[in-house]
C-alpha atoms as a PDB file:
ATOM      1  CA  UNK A   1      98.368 103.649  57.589  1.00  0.00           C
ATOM      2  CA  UNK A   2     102.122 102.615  58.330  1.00  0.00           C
ATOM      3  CA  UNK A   3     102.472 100.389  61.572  1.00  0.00           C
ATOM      4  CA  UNK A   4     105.474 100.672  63.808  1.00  0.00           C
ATOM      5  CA  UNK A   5     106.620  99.102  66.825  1.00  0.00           C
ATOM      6  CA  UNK A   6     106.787  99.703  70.481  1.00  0.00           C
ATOM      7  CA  UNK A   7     108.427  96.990  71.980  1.00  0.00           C
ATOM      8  CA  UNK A   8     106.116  93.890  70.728  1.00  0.00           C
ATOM      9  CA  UNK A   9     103.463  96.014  70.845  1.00  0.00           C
ATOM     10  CA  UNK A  10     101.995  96.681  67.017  1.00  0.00           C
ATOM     11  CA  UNK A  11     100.362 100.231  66.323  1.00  0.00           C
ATOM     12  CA  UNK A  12     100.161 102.879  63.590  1.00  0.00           C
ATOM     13  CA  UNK A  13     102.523 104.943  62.893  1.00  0.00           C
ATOM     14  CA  UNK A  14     100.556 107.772  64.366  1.00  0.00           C
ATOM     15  CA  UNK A  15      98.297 107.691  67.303  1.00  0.00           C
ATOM     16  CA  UNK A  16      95.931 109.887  68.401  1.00  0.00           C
ATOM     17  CA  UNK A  17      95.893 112.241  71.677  1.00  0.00           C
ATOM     18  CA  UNK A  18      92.641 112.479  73.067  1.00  0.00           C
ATOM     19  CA  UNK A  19      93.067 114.813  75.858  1.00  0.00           C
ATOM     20  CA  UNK A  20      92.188 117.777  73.888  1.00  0.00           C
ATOM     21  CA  UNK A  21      88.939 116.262  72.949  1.00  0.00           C
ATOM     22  CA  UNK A  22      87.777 116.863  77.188  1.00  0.00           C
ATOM     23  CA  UNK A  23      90.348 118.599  78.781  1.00  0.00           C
ATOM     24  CA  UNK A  24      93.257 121.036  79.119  1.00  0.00           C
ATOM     25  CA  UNK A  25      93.771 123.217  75.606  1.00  0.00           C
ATOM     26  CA  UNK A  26      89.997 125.198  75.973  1.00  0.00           C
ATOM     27  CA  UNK A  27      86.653 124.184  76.211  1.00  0.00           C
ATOM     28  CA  UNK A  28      85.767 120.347  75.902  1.00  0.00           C
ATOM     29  CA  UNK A  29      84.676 119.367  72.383  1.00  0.00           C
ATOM     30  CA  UNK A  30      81.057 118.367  72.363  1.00  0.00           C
ATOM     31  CA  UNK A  31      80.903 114.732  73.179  1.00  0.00           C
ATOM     32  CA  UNK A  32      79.151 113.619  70.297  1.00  0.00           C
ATOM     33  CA  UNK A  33      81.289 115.546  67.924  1.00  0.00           C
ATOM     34  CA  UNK A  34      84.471 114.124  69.883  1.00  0.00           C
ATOM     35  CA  UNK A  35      83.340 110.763  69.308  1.00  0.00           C
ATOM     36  CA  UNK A  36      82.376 111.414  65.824  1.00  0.00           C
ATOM     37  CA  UNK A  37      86.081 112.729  65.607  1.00  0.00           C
ATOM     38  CA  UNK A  38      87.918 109.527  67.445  1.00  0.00           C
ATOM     39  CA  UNK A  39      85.991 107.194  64.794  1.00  0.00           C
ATOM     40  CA  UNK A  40      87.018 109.220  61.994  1.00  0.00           C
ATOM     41  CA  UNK A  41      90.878 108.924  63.042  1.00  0.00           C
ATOM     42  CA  UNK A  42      90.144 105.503  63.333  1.00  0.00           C
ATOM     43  CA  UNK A  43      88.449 105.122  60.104  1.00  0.00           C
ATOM     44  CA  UNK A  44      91.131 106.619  58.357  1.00  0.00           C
ATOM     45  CA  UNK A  45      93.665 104.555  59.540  1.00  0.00           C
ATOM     46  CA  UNK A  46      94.800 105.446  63.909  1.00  0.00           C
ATOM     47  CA  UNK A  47      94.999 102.389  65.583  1.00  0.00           C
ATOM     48  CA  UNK A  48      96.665 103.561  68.465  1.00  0.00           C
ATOM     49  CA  UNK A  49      94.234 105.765  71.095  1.00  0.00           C
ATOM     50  CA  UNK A  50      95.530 107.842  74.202  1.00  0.00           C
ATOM     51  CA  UNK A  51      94.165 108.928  77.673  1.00  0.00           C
ATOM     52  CA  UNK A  52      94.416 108.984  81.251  1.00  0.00           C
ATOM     53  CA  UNK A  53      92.257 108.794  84.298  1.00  0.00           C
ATOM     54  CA  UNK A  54      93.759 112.649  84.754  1.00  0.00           C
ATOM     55  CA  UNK A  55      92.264 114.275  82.031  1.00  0.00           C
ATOM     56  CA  UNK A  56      89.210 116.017  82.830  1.00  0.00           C
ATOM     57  CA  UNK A  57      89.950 113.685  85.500  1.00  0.00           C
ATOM     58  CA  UNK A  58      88.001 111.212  84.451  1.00  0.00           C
ATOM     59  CA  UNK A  59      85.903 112.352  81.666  1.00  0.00           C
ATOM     60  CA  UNK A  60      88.233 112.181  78.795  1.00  0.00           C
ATOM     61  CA  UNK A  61      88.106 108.211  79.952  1.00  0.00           C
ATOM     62  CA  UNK A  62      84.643 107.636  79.595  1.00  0.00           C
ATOM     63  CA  UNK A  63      84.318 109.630  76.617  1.00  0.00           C
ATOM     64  CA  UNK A  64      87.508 107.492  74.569  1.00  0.00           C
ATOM     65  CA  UNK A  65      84.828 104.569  76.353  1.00  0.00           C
ATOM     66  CA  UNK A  66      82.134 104.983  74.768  1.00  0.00           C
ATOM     67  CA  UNK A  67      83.922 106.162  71.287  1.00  0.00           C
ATOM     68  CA  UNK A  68      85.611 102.729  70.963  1.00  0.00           C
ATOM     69  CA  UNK A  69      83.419 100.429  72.372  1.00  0.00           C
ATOM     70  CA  UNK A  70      81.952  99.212  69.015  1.00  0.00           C
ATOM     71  CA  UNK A  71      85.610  98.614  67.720  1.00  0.00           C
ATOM     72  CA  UNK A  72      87.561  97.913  70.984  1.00  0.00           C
ATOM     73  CA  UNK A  73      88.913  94.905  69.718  1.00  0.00           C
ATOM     74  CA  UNK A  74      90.715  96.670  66.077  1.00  0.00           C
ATOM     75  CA  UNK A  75      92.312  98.867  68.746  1.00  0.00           C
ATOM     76  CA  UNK A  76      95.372  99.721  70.896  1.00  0.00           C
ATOM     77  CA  UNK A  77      94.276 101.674  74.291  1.00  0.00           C
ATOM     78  CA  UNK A  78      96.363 103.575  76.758  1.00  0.00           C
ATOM     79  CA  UNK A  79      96.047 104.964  79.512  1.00  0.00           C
ATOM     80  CA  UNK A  80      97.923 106.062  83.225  1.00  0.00           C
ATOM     81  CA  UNK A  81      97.784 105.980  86.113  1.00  0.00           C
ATOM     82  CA  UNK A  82      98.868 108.077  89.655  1.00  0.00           C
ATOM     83  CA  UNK A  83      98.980 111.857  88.676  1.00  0.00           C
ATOM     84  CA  UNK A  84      95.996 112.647  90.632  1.00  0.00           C
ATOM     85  CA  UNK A  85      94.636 111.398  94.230  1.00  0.00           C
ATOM     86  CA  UNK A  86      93.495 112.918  97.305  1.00  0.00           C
ATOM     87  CA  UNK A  87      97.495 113.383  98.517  1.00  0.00           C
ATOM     88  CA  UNK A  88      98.732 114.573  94.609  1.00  0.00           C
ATOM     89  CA  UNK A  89     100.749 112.218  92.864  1.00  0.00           C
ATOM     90  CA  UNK A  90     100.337 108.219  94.182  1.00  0.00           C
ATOM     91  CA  UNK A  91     101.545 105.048  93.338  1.00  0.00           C
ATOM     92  CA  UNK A  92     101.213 102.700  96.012  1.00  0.00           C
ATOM     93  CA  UNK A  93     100.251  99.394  95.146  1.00  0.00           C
ATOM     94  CA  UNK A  94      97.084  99.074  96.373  1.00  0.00           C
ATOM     95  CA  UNK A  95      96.224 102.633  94.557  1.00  0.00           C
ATOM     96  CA  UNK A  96      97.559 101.534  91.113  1.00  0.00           C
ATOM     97  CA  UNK A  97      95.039  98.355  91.488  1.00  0.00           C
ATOM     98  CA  UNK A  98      91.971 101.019  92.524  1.00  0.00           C
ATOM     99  CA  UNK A  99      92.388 103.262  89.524  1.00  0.00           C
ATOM    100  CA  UNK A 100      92.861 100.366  87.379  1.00  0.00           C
ATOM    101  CA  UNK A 101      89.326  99.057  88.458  1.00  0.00           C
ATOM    102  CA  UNK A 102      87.849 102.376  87.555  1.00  0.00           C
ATOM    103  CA  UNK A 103      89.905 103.142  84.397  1.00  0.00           C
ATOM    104  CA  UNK A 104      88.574  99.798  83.066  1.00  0.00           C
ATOM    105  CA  UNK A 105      84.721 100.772  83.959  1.00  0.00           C
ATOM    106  CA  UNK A 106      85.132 104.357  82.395  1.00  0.00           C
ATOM    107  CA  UNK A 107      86.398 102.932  79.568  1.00  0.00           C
ATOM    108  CA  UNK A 108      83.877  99.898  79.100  1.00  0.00           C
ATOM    109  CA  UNK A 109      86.108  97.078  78.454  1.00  0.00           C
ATOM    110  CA  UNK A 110      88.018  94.633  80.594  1.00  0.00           C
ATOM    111  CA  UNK A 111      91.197  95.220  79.229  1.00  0.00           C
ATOM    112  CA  UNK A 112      93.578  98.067  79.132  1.00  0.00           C
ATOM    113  CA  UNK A 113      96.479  97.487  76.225  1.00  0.00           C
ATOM    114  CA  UNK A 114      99.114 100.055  77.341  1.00  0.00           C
ATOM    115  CA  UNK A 115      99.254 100.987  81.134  1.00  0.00           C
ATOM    116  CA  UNK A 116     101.551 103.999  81.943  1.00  0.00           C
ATOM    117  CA  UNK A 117     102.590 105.131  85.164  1.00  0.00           C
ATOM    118  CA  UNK A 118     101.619 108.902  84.244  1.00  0.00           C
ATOM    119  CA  UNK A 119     104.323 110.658  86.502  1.00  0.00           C
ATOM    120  CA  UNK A 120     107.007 108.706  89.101  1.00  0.00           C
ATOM    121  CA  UNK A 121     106.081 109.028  92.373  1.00  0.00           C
ATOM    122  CA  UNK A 122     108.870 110.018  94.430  1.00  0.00           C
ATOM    123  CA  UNK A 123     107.780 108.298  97.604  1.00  0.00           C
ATOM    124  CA  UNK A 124     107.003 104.648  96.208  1.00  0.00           C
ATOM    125  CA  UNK A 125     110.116 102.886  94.520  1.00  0.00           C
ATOM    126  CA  UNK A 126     109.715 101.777  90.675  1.00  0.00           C
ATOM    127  CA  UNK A 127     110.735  98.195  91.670  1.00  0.00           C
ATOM    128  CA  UNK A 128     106.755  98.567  93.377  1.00  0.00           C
ATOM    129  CA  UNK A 129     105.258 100.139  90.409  1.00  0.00           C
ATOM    130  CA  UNK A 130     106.624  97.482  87.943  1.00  0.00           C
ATOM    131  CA  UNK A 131     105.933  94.348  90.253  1.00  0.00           C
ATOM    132  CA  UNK A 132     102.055  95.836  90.729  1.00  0.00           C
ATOM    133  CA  UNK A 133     101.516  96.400  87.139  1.00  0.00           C
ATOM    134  CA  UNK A 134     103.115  92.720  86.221  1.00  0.00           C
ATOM    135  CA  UNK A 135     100.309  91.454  88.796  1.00  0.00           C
ATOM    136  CA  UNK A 136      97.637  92.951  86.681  1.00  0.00           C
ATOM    137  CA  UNK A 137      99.118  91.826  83.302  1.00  0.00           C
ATOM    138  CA  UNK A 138      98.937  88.226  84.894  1.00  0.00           C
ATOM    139  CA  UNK A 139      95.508  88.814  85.672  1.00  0.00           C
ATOM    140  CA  UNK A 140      94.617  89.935  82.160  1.00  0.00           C
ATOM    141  CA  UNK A 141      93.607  93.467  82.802  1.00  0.00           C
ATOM    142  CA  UNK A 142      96.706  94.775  81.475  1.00  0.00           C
ATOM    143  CA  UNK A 143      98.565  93.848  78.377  1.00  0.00           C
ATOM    144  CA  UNK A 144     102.017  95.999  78.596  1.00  0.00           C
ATOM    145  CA  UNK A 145     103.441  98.491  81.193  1.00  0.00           C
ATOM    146  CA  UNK A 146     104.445 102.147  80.171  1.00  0.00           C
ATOM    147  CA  UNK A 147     105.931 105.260  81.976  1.00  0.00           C
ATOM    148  CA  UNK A 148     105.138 108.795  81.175  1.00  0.00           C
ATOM    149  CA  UNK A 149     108.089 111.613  82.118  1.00  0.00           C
ATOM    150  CA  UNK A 150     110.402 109.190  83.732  1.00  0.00           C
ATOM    151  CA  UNK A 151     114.169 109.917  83.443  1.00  0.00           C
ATOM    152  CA  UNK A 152     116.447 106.932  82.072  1.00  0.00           C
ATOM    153  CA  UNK A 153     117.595 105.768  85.508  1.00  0.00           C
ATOM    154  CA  UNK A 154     113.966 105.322  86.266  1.00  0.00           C
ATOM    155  CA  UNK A 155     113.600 103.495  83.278  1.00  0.00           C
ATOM    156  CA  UNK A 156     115.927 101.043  83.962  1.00  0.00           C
ATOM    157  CA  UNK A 157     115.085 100.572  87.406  1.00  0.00           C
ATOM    158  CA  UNK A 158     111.571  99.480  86.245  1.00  0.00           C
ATOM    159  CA  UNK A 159     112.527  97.565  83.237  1.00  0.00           C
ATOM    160  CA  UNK A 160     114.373  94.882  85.263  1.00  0.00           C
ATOM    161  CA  UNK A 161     111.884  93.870  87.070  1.00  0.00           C
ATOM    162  CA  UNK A 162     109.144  93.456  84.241  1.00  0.00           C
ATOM    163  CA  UNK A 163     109.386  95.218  80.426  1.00  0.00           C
ATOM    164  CA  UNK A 164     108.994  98.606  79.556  1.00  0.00           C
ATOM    165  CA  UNK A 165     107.046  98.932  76.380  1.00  0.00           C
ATOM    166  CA  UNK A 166     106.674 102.353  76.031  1.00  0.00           C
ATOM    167  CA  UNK A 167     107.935 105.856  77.451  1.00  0.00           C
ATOM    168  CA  UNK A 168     105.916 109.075  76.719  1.00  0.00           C
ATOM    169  CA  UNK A 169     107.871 111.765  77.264  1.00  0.00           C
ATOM    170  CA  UNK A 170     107.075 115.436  75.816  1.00  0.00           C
ATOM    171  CA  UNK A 171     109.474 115.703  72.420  1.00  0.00           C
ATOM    172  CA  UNK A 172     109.370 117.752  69.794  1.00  0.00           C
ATOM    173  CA  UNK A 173     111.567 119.621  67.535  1.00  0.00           C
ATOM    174  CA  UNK A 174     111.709 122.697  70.341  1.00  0.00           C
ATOM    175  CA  UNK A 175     111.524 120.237  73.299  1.00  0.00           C
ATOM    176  CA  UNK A 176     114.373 117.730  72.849  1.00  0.00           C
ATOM    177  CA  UNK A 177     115.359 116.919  76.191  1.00  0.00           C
ATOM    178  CA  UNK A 178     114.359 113.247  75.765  1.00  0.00           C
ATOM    179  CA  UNK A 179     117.663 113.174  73.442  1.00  0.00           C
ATOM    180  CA  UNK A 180     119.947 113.410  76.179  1.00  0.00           C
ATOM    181  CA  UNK A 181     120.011 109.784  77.644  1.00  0.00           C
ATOM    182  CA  UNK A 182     116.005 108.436  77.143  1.00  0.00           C
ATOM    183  CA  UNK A 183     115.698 108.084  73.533  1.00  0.00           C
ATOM    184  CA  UNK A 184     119.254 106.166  73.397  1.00  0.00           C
ATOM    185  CA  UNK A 185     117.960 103.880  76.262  1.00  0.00           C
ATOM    186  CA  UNK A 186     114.822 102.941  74.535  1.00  0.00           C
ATOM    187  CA  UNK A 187     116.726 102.037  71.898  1.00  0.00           C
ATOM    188  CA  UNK A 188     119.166  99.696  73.852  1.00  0.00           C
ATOM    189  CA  UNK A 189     116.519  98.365  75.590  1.00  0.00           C
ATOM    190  CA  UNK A 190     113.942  97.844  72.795  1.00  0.00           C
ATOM    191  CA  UNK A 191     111.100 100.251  74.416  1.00  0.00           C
ATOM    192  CA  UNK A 192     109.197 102.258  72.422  1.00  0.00           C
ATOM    193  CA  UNK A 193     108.716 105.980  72.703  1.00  0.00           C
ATOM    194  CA  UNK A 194     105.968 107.892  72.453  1.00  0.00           C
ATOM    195  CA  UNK A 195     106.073 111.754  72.143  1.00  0.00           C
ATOM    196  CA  UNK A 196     103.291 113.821  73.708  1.00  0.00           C
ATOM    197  CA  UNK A 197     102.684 117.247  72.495  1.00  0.00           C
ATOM    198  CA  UNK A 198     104.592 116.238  69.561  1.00  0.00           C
ATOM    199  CA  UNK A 199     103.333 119.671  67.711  1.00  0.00           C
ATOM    200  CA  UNK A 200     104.615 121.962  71.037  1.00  0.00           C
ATOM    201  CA  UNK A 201     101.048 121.855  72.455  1.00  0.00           C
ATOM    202  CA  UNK A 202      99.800 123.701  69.324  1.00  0.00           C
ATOM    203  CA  UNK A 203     102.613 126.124  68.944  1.00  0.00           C
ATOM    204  CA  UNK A 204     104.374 124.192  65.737  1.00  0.00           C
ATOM    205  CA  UNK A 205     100.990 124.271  63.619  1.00  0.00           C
ATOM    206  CA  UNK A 206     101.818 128.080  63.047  1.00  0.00           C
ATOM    207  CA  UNK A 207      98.710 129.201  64.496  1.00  0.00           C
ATOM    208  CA  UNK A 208      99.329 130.513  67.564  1.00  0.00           C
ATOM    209  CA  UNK A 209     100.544 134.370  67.601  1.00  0.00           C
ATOM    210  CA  UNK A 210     101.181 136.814  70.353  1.00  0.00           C
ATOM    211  CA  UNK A 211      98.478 138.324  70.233  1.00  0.00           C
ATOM    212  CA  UNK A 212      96.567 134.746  71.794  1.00  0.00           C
ATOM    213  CA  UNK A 213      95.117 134.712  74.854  1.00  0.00           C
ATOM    214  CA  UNK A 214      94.796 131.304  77.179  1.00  0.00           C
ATOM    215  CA  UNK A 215      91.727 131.041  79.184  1.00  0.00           C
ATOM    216  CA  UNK A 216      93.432 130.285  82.912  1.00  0.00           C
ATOM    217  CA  UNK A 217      90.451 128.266  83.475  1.00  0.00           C
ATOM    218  CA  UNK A 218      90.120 125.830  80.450  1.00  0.00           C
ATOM    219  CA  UNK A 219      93.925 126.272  79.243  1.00  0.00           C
ATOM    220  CA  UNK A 220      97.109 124.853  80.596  1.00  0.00           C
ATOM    221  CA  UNK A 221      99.342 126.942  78.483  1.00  0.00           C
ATOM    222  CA  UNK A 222      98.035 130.233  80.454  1.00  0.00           C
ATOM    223  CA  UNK A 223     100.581 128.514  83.212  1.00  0.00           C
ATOM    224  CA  UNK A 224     103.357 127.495  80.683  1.00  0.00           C
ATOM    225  CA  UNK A 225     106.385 129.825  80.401  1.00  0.00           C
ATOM    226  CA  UNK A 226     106.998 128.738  76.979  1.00  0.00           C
ATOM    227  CA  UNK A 227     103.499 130.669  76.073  1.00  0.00           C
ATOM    228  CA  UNK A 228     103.687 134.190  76.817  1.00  0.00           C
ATOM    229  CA  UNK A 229     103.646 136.806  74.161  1.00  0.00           C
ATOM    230  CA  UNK A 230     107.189 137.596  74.963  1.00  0.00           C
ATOM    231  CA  UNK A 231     107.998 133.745  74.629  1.00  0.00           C
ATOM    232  CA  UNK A 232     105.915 133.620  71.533  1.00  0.00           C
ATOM    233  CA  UNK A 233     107.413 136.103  70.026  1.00  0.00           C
ATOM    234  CA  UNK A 234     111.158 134.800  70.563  1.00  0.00           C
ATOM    235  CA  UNK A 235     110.411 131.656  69.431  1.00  0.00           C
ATOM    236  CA  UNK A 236     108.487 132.289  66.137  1.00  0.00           C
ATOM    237  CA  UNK A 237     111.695 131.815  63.886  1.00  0.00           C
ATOM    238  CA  UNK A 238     111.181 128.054  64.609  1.00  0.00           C
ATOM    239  CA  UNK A 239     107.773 128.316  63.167  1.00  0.00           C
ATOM    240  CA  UNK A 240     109.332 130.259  60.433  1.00  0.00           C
ATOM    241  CA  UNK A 241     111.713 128.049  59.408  1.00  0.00           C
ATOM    242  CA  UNK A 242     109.648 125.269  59.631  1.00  0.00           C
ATOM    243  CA  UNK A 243     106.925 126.911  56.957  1.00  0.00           C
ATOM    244  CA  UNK A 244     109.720 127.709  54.476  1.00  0.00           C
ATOM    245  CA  UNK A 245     110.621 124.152  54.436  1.00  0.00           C
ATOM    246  CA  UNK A 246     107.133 123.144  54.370  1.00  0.00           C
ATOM    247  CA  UNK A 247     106.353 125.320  51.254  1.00  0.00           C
ATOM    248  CA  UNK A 248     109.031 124.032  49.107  1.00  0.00           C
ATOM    249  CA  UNK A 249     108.422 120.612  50.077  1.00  0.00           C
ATOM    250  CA  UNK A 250     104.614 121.122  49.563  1.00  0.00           C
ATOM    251  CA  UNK A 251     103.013 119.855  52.433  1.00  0.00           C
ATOM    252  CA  UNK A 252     102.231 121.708  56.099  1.00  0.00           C
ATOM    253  CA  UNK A 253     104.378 122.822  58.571  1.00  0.00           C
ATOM    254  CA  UNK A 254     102.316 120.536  60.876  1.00  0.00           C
ATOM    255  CA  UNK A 255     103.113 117.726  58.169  1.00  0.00           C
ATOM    256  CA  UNK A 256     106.818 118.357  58.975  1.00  0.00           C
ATOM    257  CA  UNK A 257     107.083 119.128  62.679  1.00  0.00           C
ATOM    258  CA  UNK A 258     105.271 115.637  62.759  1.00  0.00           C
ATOM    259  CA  UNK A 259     107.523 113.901  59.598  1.00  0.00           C
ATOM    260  CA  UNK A 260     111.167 115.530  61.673  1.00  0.00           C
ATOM    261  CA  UNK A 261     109.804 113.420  64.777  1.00  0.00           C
ATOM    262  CA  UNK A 262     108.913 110.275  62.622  1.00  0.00           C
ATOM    263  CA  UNK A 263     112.414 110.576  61.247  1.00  0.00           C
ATOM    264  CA  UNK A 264     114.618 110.103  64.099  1.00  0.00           C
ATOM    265  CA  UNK A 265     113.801 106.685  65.192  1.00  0.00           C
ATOM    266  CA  UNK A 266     111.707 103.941  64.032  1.00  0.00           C
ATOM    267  CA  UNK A 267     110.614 103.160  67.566  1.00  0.00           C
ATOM    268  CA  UNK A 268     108.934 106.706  67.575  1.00  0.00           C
ATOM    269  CA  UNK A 269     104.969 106.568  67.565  1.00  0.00           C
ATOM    270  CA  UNK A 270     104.029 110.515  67.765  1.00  0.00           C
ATOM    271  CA  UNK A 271     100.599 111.154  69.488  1.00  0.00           C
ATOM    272  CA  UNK A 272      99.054 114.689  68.209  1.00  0.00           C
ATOM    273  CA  UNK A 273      95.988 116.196  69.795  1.00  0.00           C
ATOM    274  CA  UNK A 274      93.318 116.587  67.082  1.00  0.00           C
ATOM    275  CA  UNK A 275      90.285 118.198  68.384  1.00  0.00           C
ATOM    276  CA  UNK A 276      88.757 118.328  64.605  1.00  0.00           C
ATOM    277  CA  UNK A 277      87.843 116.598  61.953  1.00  0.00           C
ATOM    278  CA  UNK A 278      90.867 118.815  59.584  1.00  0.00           C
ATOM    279  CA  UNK A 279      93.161 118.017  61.944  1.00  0.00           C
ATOM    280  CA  UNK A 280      93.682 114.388  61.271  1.00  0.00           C
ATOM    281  CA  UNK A 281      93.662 114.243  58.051  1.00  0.00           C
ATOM    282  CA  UNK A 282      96.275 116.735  57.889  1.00  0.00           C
ATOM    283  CA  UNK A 283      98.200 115.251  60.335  1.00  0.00           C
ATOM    284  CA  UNK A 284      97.949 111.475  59.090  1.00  0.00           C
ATOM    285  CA  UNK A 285      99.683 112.725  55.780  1.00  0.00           C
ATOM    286  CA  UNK A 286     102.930 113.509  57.381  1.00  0.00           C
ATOM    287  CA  UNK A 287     103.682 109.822  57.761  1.00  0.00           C
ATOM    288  CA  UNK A 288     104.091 109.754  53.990  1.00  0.00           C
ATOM    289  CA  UNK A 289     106.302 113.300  53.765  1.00  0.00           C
ATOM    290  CA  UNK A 290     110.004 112.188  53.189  1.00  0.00           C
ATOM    291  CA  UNK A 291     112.377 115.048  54.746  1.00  0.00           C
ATOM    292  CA  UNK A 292     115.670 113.648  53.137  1.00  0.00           C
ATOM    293  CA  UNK A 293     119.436 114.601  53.847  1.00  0.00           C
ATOM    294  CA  UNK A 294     119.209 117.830  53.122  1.00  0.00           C
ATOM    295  CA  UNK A 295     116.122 118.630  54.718  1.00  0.00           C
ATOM    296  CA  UNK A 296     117.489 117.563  58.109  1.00  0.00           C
ATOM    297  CA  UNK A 297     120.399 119.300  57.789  1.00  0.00           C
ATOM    298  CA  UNK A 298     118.639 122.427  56.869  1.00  0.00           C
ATOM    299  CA  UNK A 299     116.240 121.993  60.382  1.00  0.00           C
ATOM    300  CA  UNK A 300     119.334 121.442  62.165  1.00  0.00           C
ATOM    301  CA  UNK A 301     121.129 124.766  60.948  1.00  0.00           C
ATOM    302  CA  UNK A 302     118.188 126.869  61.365  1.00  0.00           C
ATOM    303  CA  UNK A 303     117.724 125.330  64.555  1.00  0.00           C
ATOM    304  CA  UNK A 304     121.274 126.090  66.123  1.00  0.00           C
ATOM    305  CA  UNK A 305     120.526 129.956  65.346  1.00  0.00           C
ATOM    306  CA  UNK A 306     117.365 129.901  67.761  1.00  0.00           C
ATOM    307  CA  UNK A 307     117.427 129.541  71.147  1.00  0.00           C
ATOM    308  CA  UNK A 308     114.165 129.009  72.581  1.00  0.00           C
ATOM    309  CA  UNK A 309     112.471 130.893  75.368  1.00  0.00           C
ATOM    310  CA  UNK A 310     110.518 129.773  78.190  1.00  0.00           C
ATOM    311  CA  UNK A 311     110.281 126.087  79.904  1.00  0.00           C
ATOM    312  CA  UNK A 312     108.377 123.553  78.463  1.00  0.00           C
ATOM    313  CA  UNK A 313     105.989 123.430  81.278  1.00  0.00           C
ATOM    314  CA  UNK A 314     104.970 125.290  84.784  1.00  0.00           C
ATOM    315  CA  UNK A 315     107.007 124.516  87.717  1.00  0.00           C
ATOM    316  CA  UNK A 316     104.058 122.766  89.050  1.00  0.00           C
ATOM    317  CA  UNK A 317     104.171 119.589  86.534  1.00  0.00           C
ATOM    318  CA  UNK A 318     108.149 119.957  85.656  1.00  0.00           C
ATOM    319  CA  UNK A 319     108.801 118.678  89.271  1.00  0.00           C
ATOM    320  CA  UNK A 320     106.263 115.788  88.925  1.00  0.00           C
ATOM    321  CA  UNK A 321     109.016 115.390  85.850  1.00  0.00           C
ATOM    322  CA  UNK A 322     111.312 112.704  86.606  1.00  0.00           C
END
């Protein structure tokens, strides 16, 4: 596996998403198979392993835990903090240190590589935030400080008063708000970026049709306005064009939804959710898939004839978007 580079921080060139595994896109994966799964990712080459104290909450944690216990130490962990609490979003100080505590018990090691703030909390400036999390890399908990859905004035609020590693924003070929001003400032800046839902939460592997249903219960997407059959529908020329390139080329159109992201920036460490064993080793290929020129240009002028429907998200988590 390639490595790149998020700030100093070393990983492959593709991580892994674990959310999925517990939480949020159906039913949870059996544990045992899920940590069968995370091993195999890591056997064949991911280095770089993501979660949060939100997902489940709290089981996906304890289940990324356990997987990587035996090989904690050949391995880059992240996870985030204040998206959930008894009063909704919360990063006060003394909170950031609580969760910490617990993150670091769930996940059965005494060290946490990559700590994102999972969504800016309106009520507690950044300046806090970034002085807390410096306290707990000087206490060796924490290695390096991230932010998840933070806006670029947010970012450089918190990156002068201790370095940003890493932002994880949601980007993807049919979400590329990111390109406005945060993907420039990470590159001024030297901070990594980190896409989540870098395959449209499922809708750029080509599998998902109309005519799919999204359990309310189990499935975020039931809430997303970007996933109704009408939005589906409207938008399935981007899956289109995607598979036409992918056939001449060879490969999967998951191979170059994931290769178009890996393309734009060498800073740009892609996390997929693989919730089976197929699943990564499909996806691990597409950091060898070279989309040259021509390919690019081709995305580019299919892409300016589509205009997608629906937000990315429900209003509920765009506003916790910062």
């Amino acid at each position: 596996m390639k490595k790149r580079k998020l700030g100093d921080l070393e990983v492959s060139a593709l991580g892994m998403g674990c959310m999925n595994l517990s939480f949020g896109t159906g039913k949870p994966v059996d544990s045992n198979e899920a940590i069968r799964i995370i091993r195999t990712a890591f056997e064949e080459g991911i280095t770089f392993f993501d979660t949060a104290e939100a997902y489940g909450p709290f089981t996906n944690e304890e289940l990324v835990g356990k997987a990587l216990k035996p090989i904690r130490k050949e391995v880059i962990l992240a996870t985030k903090f204040g998206m959930i609490s008894e009063t909704g979003v919360n990063s006060q100080p003394k909170h950031i240190r609580k969760v910490v505590n617990e993150s670091l018990k769930r996940l059965q090691t005494d060290y946490i590589d990559l700590l994102y703030q999972h969504r800016v909390d309106p009520n507690v400036p950044i300046e806090d935030v970034a002085e807390t999390v410096s306290e707990l890399i000087k206490q060796g908990k924490v290695k390096y400080f991230g932010l998840s859905e933070a806006n670029a004035k947010t970012i450089k609020r918190a990156h002068k008063i201790y370095p940003v590693t890493a932002v994880q924003n949601q980007y993807s070929i049919w979400t590329r708000e990111p390109e406005l001003e945060v993907i420039t400032l990470c590159e001024e800046l030297g901070i990594g970026f980190v896409p989540w839902g870098p395959l449209g939460t499922g809708f750029l592997t080509g599998k998902i049709t109309a005519d799919v249903t999204f359990d309310a219960e189990t499935d975020l997407r039931a809430t997303f306005p970007r996933f109704t059959p009408k939005a589906i529908r409207a938008n399935m020329p981007l899956v289109d064009l995607l598979n036409n390139i992918a056939n001449k080329k060879g490969v999967t159109t998951v191979q170059i939804a994931l290769a178009w992201l890996l393309k734009q920036k060498p800073f740009i460490v892609p996390i997929p959710g693989m919730d089976k064993i197929e699943y990564i080793n499909d996806n691990i290929q597409s950091v060898n898939v070279d989309l040259t020129k021509e390919d690019l240009g081709e995305i580019e002028n299919g892409l300016s004839k589509i205009e997608i429907q629906g937000a990315r998200l429900s209003d509920d988590l765009l506003s916790l978007s910062e």
